[in-house]
Protein backbone atom coordinates (compact mmCIF):
# COMPACT_ATOMS: atom_id res chain seq x y z
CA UNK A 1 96.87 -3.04 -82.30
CA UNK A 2 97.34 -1.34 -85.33
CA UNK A 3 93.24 -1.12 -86.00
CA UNK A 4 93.38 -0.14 -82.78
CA UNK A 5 95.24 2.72 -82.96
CA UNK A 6 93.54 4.22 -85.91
CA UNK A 7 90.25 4.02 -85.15
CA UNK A 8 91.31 6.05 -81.72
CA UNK A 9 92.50 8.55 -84.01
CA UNK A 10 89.82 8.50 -86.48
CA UNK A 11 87.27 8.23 -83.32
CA UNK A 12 88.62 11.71 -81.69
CA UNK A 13 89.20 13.26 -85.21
CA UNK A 14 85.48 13.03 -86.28
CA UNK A 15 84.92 15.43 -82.75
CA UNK A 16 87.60 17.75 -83.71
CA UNK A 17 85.86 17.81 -87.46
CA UNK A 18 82.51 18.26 -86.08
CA UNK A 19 83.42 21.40 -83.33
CA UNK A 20 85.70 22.78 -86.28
CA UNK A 21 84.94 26.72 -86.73
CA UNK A 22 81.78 26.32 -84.32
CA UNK A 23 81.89 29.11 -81.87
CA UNK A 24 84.34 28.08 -78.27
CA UNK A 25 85.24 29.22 -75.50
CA UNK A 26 89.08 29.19 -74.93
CA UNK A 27 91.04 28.68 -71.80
CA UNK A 28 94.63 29.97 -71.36
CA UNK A 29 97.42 27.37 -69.65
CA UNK A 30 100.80 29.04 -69.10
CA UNK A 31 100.95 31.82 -71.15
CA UNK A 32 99.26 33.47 -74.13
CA UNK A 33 99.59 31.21 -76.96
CA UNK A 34 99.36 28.31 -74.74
CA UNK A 35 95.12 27.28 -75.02
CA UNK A 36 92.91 25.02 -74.78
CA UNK A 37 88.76 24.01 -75.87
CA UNK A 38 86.31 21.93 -74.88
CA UNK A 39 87.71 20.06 -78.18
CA UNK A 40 90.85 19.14 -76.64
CA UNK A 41 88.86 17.79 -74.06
CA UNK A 42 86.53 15.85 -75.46
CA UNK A 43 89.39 14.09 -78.20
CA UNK A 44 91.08 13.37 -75.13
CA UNK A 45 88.13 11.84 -73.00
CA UNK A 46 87.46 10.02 -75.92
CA UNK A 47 90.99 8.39 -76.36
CA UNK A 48 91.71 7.72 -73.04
CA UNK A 49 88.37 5.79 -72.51
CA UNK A 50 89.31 3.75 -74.91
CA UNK A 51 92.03 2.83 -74.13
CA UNK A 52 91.36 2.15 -70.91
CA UNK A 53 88.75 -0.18 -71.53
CA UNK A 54 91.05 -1.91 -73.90
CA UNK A 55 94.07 -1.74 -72.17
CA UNK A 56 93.35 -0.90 -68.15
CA UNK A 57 96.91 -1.29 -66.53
CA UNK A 58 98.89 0.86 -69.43
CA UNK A 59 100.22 4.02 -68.75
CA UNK A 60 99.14 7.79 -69.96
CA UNK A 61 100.49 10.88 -71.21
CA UNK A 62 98.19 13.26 -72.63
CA UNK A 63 98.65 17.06 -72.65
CA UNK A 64 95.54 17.88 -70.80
CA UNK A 65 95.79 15.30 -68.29
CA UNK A 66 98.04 14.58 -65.14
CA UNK A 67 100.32 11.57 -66.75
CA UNK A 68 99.37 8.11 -65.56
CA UNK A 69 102.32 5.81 -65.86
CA UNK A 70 102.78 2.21 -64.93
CA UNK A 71 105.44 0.24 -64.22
CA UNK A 72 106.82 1.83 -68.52
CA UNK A 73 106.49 -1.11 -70.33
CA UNK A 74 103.33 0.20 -71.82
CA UNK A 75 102.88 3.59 -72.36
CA UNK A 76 100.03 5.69 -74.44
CA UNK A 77 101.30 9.00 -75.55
CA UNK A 78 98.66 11.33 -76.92
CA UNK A 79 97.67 14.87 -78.18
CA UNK A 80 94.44 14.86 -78.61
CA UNK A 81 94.46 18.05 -80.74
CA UNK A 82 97.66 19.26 -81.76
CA UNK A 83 97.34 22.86 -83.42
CA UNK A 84 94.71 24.52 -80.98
CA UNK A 85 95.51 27.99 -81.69
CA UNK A 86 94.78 27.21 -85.55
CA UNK A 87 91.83 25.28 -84.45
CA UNK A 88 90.49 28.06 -82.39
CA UNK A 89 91.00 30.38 -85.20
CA UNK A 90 89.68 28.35 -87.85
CA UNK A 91 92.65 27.65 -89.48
CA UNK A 92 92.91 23.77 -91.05
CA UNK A 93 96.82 22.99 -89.55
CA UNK A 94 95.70 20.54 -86.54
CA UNK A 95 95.59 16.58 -86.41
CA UNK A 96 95.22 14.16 -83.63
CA UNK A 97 98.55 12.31 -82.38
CA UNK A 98 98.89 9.06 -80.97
CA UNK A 99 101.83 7.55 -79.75
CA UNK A 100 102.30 3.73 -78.04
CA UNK A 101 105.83 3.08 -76.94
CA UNK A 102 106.44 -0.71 -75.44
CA UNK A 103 109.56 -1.05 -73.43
CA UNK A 104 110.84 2.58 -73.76
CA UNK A 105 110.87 1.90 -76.93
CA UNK A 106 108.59 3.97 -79.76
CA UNK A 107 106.01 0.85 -81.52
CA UNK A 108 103.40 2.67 -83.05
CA UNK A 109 103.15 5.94 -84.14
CA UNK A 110 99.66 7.93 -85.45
CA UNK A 111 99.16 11.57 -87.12
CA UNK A 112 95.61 12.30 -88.41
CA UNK A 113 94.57 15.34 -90.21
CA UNK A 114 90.59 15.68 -89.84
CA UNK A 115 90.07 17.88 -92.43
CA UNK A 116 92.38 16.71 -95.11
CA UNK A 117 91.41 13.03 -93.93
CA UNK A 118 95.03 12.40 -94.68
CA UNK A 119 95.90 9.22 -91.29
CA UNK A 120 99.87 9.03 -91.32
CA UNK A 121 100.76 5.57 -89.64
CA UNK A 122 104.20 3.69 -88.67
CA UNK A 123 104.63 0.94 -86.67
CA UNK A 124 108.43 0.28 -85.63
CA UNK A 125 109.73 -1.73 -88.55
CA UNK A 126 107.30 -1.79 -91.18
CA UNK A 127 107.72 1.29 -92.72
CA UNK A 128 105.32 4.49 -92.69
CA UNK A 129 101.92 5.07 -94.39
CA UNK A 130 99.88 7.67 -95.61
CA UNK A 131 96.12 6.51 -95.60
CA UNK A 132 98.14 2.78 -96.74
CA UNK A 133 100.12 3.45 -99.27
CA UNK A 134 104.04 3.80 -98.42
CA UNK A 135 105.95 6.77 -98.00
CA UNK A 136 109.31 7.81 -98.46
CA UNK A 137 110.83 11.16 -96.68
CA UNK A 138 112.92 13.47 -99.63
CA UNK A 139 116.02 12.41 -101.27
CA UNK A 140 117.56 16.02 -101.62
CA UNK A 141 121.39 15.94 -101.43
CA UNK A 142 121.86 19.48 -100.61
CA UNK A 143 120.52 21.88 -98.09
CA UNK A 144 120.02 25.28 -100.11
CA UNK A 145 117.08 24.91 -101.39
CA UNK A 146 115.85 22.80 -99.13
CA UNK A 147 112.31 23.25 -97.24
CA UNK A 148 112.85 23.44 -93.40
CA UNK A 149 110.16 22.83 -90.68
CA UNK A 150 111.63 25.16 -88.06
CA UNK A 151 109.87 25.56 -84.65
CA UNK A 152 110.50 26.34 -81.01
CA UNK A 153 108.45 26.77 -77.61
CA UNK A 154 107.73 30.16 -77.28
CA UNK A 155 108.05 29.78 -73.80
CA UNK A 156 111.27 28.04 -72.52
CA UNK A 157 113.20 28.55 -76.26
CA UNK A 158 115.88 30.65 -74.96
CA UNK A 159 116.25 33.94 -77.61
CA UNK A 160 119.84 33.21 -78.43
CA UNK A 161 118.82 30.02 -79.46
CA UNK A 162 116.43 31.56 -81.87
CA UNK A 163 118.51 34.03 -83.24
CA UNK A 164 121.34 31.35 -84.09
CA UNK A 165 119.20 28.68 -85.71
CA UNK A 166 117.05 31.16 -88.04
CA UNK A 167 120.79 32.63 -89.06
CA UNK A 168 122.67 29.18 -89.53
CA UNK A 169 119.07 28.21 -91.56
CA UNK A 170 118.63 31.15 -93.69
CA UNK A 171 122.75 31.13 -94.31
CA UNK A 172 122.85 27.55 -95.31
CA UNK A 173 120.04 28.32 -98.10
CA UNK A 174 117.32 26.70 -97.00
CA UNK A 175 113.97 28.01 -96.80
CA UNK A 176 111.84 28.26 -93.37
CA UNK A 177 108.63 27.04 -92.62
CA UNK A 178 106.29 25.97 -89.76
CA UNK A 179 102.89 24.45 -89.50
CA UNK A 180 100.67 25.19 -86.66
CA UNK A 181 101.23 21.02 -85.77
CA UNK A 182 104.07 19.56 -84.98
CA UNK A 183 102.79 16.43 -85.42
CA UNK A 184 102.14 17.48 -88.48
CA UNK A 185 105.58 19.13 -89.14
CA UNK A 186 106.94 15.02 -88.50
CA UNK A 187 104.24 13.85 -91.22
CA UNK A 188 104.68 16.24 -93.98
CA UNK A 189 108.58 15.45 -93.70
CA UNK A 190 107.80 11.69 -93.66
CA UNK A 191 105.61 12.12 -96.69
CA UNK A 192 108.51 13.94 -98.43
CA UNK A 193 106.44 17.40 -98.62
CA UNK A 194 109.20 18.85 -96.39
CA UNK A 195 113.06 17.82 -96.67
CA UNK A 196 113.91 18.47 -92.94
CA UNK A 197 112.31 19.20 -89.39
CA UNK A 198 113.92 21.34 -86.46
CA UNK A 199 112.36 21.26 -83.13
CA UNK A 200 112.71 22.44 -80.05
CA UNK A 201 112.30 22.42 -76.67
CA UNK A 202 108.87 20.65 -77.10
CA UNK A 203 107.18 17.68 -75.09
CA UNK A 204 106.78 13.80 -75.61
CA UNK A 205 102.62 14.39 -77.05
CA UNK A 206 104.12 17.12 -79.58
CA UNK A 207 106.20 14.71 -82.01
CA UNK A 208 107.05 11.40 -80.81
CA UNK A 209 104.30 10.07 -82.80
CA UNK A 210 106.04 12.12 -86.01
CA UNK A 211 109.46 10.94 -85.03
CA UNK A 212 108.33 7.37 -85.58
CA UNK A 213 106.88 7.85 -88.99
CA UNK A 214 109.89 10.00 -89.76
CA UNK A 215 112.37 7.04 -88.78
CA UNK A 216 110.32 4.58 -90.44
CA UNK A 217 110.04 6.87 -93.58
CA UNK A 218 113.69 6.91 -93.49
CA UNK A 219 115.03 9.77 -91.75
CA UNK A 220 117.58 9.80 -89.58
CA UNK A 221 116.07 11.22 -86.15
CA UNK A 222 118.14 12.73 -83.49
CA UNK A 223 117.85 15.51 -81.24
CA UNK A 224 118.89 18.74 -82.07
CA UNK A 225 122.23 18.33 -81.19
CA UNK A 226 123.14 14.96 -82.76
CA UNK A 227 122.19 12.93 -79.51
CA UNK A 228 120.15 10.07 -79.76
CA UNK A 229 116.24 10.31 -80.29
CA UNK A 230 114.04 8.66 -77.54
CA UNK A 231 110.05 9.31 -77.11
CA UNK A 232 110.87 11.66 -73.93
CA UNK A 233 113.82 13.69 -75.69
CA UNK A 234 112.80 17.87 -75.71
CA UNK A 235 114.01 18.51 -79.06
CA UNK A 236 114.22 16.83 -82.55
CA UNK A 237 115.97 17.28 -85.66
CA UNK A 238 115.40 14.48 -88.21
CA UNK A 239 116.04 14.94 -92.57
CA UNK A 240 117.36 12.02 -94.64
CA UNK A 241 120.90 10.76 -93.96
CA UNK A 242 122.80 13.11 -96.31
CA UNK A 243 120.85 16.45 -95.41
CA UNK A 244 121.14 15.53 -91.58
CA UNK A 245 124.60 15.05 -91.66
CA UNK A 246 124.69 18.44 -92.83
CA UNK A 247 122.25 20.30 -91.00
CA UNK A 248 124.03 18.90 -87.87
CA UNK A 249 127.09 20.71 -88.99
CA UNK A 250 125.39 23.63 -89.59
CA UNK A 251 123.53 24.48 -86.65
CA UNK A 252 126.55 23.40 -84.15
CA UNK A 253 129.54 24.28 -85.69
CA UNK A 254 131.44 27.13 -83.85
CA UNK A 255 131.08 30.54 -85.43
CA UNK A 256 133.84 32.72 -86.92
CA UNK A 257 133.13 36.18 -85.70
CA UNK A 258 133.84 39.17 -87.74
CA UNK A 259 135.38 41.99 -87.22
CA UNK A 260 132.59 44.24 -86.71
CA UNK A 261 131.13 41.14 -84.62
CA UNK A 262 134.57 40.84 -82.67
CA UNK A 263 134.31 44.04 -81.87
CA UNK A 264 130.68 44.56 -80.29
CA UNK A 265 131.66 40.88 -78.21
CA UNK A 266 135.11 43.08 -76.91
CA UNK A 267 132.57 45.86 -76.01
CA UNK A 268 130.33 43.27 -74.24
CA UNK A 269 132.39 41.99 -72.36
CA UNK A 270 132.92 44.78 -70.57
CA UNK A 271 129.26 45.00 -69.53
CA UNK A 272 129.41 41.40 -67.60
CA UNK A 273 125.52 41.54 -66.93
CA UNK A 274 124.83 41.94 -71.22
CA UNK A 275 128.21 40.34 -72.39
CA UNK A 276 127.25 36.34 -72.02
CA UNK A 277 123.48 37.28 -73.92
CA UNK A 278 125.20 39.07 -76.83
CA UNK A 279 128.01 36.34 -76.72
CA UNK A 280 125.15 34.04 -77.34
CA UNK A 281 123.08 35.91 -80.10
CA UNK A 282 126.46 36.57 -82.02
């Protein structure tokens, strides 16, 4: 399975390789950042027609596709190119990710970067991989300092949200960052390149593939609020043990408001329409 796996992602990376900075059309989904090639299509053809001539009764989610799920004991979770607004643009932040979970449970996890030829691999434990040799996520003991992979849906991330992560982030120290992959985001915090990784409000295909190798790397891996991790979970929030523990705190624990602050919330709350937003971004 694990040979399997690989060569699906080494199989669709070589298309996404070979259509990288060729001219495209692009399609829009659900809104303007949300596209799609004839690259995500063909990675995706290609995946799923292999593994359903390998594996015919298991179950698929792909991002381009209606899901196809069976009875979940098998399950193939895929992104067949994760970063399409950086592929369509020509930028090199994209991989393929591939995802098998058995039982609910996550068992094999895949993140391949075409261009860097750089295939990040976990299965549940073994430990994680970067093109075979072991990886390790960061050992940092404190977050300022730190490098943080923040990101968010641009669509269903509420503001407020926003507003209070990038605060309790840039308060705490640490410094903000954000590929265009979040399967990547998972990988480069696996690999140690990264110390922590914030997401939100994503789907399965984004990062459950990067939440493996995380875990397996030796993060802890939760959601965003301290809630246990599972392959269907909309957010993610995964560091070492020490730096988790303390990110956790950070992002959830209740603010003290000051006086100036007190003061526009008293104001707000005479507006009842405004005063529950501003309570939020405050």
């Amino acid at each position: 399975m694990e040979s399997f796996i690989k060569n699906l992602a080494y199989g669709a990376g070589k298309i996404l390789r070979d259509g990288f900075r060729k001219k495209m059309k692009i399609a829009r989904k659900s809104g303007p950042h949300d596209i799609v090639t004839k690259y995500d299509f063909a990675s995706e053809r290609y995946i799923i027609g292999k593994i359903k001539g390998r594996f015919p009764g298991h179950g698929i989610i792909s991002e381009e596709s209606n899901p196809e799920i069976d009875n979940g004991k098998d399950t193939w979770i895929i992104d067949p190119l994760d970063g399409t607004n950086a592929f369509a643009r020509g930028v090199a932040q994209f991989s393929v990710s591939i995802a098998y979970v058995h039982s609910q449970q996550l068992s094999l996890g895949v993140v391949y970067d075409p261009i860097a030829d750089e295939l990040f691999f976990a299965q549940a434990g073994h430990g994680a991989f970067l093109n075979n040799k072991k990886i390790r996520v960061s050992d940092r003991k404190e977050l300022r300092g730190s490098l943080a992979i923040y990101s968010y849906n641009v669509n269903d991330t509420p503001l407020a949200t926003i507003l209070k992560d990038t605060k309790a982030i840039s308060k705490a120290g640490l410094l903000p960052w954000c590929l265009c992959s979040s399967a990547l985001d998972g990988a480069y915090v696996a690999s140690g390149r990264a110390d922590l990784n914030i997401d939100r409000d994503a789907h399965p295909w984004d990062y459950a593939a990067g939440a493996l190798i995380m875990k397996e790397a030796g993060a802890k891996v939760t959601q965003a609020d301290g809630k246990p991790y599972r392959w269907d979970s909309r957010s993610l929030l995964a560091a070492n043990p020490v730096l988790h523990k303390k990110i956790i705190n950070t992002l959830n624990k209740r603010r003290k408001y000051s006086s100036f602050e007190g003061s526009l919330l008293a104001a707000a709350r005479r507006l009842p329409s405004r005063a529950h937003q501003i309570n939020q971004v405050i």
